[in-house]
N, C-alpha and C. Protein backbone atom coordinates (compact mmCIF):
# COMPACT_ATOMS: atom_id res chain seq x y z
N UNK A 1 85.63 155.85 93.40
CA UNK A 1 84.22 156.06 93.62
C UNK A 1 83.72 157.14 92.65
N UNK A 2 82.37 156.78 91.79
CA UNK A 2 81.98 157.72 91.23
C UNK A 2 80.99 158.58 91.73
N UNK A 3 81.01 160.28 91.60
CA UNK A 3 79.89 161.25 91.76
C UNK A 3 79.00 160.87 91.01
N UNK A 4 77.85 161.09 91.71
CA UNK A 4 76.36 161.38 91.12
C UNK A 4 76.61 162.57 90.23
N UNK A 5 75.79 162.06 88.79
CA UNK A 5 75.42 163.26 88.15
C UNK A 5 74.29 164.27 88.73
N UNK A 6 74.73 165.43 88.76
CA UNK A 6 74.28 166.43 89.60
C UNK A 6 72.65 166.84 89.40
N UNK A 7 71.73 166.15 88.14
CA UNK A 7 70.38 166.06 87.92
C UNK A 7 69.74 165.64 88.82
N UNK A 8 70.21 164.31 89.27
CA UNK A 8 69.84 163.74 90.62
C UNK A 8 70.46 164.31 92.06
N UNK A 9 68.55 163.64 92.80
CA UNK A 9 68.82 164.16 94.16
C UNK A 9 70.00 162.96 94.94
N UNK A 10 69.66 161.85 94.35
CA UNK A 10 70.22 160.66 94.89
C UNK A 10 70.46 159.47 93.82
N UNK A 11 71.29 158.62 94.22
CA UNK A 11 71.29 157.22 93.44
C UNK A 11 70.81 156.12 95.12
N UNK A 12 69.85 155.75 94.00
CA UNK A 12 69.02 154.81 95.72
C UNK A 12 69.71 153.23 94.98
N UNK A 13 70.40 152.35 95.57
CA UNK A 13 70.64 150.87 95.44
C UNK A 13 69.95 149.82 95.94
N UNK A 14 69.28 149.11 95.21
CA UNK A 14 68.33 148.39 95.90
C UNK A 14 68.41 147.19 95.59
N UNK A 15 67.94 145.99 96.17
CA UNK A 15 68.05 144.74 96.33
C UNK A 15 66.56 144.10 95.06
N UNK A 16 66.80 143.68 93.83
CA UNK A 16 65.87 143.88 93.33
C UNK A 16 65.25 142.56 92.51
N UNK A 17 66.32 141.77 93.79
CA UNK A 17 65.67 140.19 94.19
C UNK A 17 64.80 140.15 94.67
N UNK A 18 64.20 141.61 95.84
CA UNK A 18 63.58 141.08 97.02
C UNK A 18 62.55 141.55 96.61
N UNK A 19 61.56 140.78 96.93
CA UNK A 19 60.27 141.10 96.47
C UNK A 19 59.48 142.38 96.82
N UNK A 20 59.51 142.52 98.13
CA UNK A 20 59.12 144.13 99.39
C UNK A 20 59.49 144.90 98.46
N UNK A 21 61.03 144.96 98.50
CA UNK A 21 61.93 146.37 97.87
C UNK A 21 61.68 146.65 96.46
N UNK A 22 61.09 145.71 95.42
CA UNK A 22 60.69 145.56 94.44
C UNK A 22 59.23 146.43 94.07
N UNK A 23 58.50 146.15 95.45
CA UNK A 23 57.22 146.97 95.27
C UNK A 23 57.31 148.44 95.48
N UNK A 24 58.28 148.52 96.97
CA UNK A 24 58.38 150.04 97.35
C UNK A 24 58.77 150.97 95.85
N UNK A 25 60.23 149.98 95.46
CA UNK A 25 60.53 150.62 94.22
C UNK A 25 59.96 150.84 93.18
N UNK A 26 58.85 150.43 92.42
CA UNK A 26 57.80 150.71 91.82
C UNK A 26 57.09 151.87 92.23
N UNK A 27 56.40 151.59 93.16
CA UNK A 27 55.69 152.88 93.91
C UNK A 27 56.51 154.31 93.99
N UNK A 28 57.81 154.01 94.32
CA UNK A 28 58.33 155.40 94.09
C UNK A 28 59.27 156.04 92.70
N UNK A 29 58.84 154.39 91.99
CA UNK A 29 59.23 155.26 90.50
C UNK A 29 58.12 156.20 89.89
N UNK A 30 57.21 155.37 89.94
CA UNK A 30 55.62 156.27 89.46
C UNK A 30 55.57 157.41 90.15
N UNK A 31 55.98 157.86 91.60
CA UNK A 31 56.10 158.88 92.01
C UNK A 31 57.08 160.04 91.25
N UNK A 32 58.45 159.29 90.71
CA UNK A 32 59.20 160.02 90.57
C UNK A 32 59.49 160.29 89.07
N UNK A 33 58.11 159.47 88.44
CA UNK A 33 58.61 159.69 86.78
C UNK A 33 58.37 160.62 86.21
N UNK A 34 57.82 161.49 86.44
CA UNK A 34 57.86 162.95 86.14
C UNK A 34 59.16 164.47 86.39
N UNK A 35 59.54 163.70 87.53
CA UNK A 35 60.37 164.33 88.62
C UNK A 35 61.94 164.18 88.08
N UNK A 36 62.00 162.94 88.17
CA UNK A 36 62.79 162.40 87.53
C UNK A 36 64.96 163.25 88.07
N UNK A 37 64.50 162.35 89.58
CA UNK A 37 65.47 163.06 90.60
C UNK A 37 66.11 161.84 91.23
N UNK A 38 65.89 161.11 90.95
CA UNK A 38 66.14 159.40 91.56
C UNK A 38 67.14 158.81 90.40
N UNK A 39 68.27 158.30 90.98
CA UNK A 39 68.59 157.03 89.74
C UNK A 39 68.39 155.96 90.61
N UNK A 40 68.13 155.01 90.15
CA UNK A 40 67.73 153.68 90.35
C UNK A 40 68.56 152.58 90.35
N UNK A 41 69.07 152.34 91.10
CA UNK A 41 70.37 151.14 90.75
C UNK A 41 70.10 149.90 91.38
N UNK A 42 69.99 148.99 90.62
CA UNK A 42 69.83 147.46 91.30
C UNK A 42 70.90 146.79 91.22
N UNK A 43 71.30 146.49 92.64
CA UNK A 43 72.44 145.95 93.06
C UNK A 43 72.44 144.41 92.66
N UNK A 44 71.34 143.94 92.25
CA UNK A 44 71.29 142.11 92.05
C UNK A 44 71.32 142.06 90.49
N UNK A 45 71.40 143.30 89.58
CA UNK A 45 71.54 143.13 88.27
C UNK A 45 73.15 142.54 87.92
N UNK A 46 72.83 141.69 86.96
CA UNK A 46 74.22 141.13 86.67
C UNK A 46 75.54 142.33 85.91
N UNK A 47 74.94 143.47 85.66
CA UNK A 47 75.99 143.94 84.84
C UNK A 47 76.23 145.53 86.41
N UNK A 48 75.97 145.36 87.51
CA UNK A 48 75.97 145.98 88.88
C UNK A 48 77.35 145.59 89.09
N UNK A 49 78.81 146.48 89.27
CA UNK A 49 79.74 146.85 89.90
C UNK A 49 79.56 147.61 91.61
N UNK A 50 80.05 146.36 92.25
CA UNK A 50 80.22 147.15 93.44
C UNK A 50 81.01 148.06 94.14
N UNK A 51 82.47 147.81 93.07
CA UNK A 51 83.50 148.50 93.16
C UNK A 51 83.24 149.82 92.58
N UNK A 52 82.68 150.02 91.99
CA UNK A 52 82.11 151.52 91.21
C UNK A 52 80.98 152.48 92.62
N UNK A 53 81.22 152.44 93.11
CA UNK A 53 80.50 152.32 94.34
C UNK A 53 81.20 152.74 95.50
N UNK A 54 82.12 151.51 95.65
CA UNK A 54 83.39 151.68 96.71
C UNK A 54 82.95 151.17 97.63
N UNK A 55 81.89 150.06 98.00
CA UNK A 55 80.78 149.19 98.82
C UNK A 55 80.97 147.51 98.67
N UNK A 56 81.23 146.95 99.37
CA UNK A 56 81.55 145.59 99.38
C UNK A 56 79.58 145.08 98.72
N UNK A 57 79.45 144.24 97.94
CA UNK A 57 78.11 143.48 97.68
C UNK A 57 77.24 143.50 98.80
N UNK A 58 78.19 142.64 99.65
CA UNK A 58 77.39 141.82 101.13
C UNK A 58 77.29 143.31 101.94
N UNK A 59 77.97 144.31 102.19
CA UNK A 59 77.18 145.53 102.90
C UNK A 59 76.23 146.19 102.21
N UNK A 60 76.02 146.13 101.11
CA UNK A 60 74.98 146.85 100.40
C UNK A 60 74.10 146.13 100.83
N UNK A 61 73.94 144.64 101.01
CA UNK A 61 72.64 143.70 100.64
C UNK A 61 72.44 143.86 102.46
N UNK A 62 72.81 144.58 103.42
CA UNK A 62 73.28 144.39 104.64
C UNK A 62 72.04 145.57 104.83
N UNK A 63 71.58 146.67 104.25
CA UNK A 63 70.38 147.45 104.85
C UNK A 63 70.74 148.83 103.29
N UNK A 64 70.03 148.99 103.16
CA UNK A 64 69.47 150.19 101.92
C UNK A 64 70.52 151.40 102.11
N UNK A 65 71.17 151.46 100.69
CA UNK A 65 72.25 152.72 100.50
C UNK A 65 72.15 153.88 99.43
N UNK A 66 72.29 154.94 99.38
CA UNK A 66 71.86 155.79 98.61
C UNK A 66 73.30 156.50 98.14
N UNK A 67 73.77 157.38 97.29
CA UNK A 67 74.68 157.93 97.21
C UNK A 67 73.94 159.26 96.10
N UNK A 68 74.78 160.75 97.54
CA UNK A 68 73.98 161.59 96.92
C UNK A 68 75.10 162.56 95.72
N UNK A 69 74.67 163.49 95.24
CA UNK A 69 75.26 164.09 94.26
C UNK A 69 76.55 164.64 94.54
N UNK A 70 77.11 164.59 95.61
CA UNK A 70 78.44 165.19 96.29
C UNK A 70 79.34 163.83 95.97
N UNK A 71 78.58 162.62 96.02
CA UNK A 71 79.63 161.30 96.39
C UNK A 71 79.41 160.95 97.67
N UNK A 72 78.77 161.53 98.60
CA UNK A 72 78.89 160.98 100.21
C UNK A 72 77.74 159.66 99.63
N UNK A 73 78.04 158.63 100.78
CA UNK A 73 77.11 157.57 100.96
C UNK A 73 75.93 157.64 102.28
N UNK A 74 74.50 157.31 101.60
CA UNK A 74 73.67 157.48 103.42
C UNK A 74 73.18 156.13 103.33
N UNK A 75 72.75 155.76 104.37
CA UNK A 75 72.50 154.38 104.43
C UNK A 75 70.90 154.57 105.62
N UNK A 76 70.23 153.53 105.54
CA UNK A 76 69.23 152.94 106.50
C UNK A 76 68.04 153.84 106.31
N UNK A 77 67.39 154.25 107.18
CA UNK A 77 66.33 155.27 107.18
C UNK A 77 66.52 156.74 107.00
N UNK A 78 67.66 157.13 106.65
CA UNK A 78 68.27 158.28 105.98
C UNK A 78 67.57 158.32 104.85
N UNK A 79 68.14 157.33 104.12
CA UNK A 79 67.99 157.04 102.53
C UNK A 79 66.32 157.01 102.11
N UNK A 80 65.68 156.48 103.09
CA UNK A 80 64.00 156.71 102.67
C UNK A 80 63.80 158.13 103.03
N UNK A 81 64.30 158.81 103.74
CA UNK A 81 63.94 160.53 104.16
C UNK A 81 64.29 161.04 103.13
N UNK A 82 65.19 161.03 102.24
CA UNK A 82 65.82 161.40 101.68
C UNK A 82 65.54 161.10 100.08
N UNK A 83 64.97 159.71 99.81
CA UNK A 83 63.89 158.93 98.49
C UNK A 83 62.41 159.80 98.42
N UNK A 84 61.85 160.15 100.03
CA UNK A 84 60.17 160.56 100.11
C UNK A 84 60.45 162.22 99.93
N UNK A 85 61.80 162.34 100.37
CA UNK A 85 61.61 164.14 100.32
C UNK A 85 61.78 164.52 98.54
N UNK A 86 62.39 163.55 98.01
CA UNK A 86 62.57 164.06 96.47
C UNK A 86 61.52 163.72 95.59
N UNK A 87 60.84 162.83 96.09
CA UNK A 87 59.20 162.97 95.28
C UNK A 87 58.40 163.63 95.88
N UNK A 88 58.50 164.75 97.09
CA UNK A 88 57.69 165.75 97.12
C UNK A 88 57.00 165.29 98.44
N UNK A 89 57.76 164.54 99.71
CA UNK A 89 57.04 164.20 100.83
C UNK A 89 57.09 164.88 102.10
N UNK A 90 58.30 165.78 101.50
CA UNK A 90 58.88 166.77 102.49
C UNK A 90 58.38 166.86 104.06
N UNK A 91 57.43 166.83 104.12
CA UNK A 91 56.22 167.08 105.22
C UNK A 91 56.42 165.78 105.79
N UNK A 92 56.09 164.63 105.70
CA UNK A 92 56.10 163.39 106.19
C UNK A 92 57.31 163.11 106.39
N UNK A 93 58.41 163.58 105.67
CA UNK A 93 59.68 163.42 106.39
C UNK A 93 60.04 164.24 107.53
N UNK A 94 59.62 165.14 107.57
CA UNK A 94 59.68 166.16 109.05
C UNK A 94 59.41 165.07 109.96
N UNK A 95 58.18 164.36 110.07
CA UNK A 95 57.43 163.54 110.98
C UNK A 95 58.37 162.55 111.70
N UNK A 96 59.13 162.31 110.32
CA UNK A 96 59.78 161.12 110.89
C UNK A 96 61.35 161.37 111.51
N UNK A 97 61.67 163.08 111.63
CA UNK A 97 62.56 163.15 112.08
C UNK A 97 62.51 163.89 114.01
N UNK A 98 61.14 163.67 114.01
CA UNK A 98 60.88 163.96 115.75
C UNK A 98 61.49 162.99 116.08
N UNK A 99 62.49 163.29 117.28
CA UNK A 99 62.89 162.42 118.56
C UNK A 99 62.31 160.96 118.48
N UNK A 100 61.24 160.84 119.28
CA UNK A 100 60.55 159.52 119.37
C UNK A 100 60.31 158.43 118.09
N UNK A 101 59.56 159.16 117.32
CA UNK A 101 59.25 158.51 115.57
C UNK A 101 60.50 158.41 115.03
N UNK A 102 61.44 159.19 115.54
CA UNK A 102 63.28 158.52 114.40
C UNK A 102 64.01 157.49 115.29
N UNK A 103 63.37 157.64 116.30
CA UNK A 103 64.16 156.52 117.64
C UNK A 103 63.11 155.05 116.88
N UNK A 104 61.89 155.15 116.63
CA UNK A 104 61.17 154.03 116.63
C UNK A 104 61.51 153.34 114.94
N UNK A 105 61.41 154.48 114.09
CA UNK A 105 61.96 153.80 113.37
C UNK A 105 62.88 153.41 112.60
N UNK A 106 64.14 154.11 113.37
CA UNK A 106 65.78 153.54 113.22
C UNK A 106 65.73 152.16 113.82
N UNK A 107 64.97 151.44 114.95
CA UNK A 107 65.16 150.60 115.56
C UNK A 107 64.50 149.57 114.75
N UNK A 108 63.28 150.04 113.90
CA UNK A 108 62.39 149.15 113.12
C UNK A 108 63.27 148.75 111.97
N UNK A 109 63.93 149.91 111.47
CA UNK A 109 64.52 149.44 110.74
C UNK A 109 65.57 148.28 110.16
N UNK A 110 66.82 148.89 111.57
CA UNK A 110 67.56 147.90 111.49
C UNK A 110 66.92 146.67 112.33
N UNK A 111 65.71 146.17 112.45
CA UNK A 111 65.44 144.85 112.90
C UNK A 111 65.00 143.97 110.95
N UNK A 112 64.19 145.18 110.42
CA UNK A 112 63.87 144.43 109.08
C UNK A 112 64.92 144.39 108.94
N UNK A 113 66.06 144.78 107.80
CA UNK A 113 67.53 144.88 107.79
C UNK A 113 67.79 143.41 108.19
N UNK A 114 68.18 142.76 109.62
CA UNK A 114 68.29 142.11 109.42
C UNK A 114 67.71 140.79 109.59
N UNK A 115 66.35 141.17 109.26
CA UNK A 115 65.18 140.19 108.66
C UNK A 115 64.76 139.71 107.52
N UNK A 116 65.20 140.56 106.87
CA UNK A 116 64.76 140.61 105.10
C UNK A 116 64.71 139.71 104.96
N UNK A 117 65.83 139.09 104.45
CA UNK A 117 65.89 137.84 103.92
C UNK A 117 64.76 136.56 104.11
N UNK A 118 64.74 136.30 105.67
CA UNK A 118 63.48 135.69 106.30
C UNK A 118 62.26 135.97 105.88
N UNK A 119 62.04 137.34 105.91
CA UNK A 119 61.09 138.02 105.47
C UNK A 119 60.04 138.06 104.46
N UNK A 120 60.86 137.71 103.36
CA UNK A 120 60.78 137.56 101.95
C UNK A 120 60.81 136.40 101.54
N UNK A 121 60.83 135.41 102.44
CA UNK A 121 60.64 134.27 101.69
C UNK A 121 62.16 133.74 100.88
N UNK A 122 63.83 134.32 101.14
CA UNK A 122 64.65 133.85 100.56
C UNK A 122 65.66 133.47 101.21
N UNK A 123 65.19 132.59 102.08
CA UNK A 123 66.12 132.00 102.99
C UNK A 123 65.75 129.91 102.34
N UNK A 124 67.02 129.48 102.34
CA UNK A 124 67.42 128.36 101.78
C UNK A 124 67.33 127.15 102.84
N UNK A 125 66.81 126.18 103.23
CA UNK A 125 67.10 125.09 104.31
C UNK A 125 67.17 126.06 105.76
N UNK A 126 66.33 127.08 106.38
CA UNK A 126 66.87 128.01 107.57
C UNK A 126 67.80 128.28 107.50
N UNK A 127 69.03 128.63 106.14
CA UNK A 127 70.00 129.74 106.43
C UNK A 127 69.19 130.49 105.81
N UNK A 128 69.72 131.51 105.85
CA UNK A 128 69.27 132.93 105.39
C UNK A 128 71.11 133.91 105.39
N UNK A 129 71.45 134.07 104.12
CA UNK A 129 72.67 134.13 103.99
C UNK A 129 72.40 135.40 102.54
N UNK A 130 73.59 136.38 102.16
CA UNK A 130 74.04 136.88 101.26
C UNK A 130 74.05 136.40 100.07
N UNK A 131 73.45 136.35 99.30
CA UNK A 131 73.85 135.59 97.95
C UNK A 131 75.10 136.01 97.61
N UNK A 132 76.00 135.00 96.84
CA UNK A 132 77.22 135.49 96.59
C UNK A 132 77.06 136.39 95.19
N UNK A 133 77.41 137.66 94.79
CA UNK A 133 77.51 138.06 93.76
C UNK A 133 78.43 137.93 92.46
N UNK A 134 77.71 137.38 91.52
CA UNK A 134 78.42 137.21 90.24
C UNK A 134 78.21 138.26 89.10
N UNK A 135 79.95 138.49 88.36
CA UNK A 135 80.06 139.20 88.10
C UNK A 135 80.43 139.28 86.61
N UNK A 136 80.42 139.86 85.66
CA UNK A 136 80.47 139.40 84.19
C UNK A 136 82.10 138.65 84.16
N UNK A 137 82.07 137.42 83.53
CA UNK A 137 83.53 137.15 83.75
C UNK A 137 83.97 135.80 84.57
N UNK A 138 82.49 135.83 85.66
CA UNK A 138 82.99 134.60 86.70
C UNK A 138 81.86 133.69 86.33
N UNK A 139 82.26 132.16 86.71
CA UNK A 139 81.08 131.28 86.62
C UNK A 139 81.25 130.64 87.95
C-alpha cells in the first residue's frame, strides 16, 4: 500500500463512470483548485491499480474511499467530511457531525451506496452489478 504524499489532505477515489459522482467531483475540484489539497483518483480509469491501494475494485465501487496522508483508509460519509473540510467547509462539517444529522446521514448514505448504480441510470436488463475491472494487459 502506498502513502499519500504529504501535500495532500486526502486521495478521494471515485467512480468516474457515474454520472452524480462526476458532478460532485467537478464542483469540488473548482473548489479545490486553488487549494490544491485533494488528489483525485478515478477508480474506472483504465490505467487505475487497485492493488496500489490494497482495495479489491468491487469494494471501492461498493461506497466512496479516501486515503489520507498517514496511509489509513476512510470510507462513506467520513470521506465527504473530510473532502468539504479541505476546501474550507469546516463549519458545515461540524453540522454534520451532531448525533441526529450523522445518524441521518450515515443511513442516507449507505442506502445511495447501495443504489447508485440504479440511480444513475447503469443498471443492464434490472441487474445492477459491479462492472468487472479491466486492467492494462487483459482483454
Amino acid at each position: 500500500m502506498t502513502v499519500l504524499a504529504k501535500e495532500y489532505e486526502l486521495e478521494l477515489f471515485y467512480d468516474g463512470d457515474c454520472p452524480l459522482c462526476r458532478r460532485e467531483i467537478q464542483f469540488v475540484r473548482r473548489l479545490d483548485a486553488q487549494k490544491g489539497k485533494i488528489l483525485f483518483t478515478d477508480i474506472s480509469s483504465a490505467d487505475f491499480r487497485p492493488e496500489n491501494v490494497g482495495i479489491s475494485f468491487s469494494t471501492l465501487m461498493e461506497k466512496i474511499h479516501a486515503r489520507l496522508p498517514d496511509g489509513t483508509i476512510i470510507e462513506g460519509v467520513e470521506v465527504f467530511r473530510r473532502l468539504y473540510s479541505a476546501v474550507g467547509f469546516r463549519w458545515l462539517v461540524s453540522v454534520t457531525r451532531l448525533p441526529v444529522i450523522r445518524t441521518i446521514l450515515d443511513i442516507g448514505y449507505i442506502w445511495f451506496a447501495a443504489n447508485r448504480l440504479r440511480l444513475t441510470g447503469r443498471c443492464i436488463d434490472g441487474q445492477c452489478a459491479v462492472p468487472i475491472k479491466q486492467t492494462a494487459g487483459q482483454s
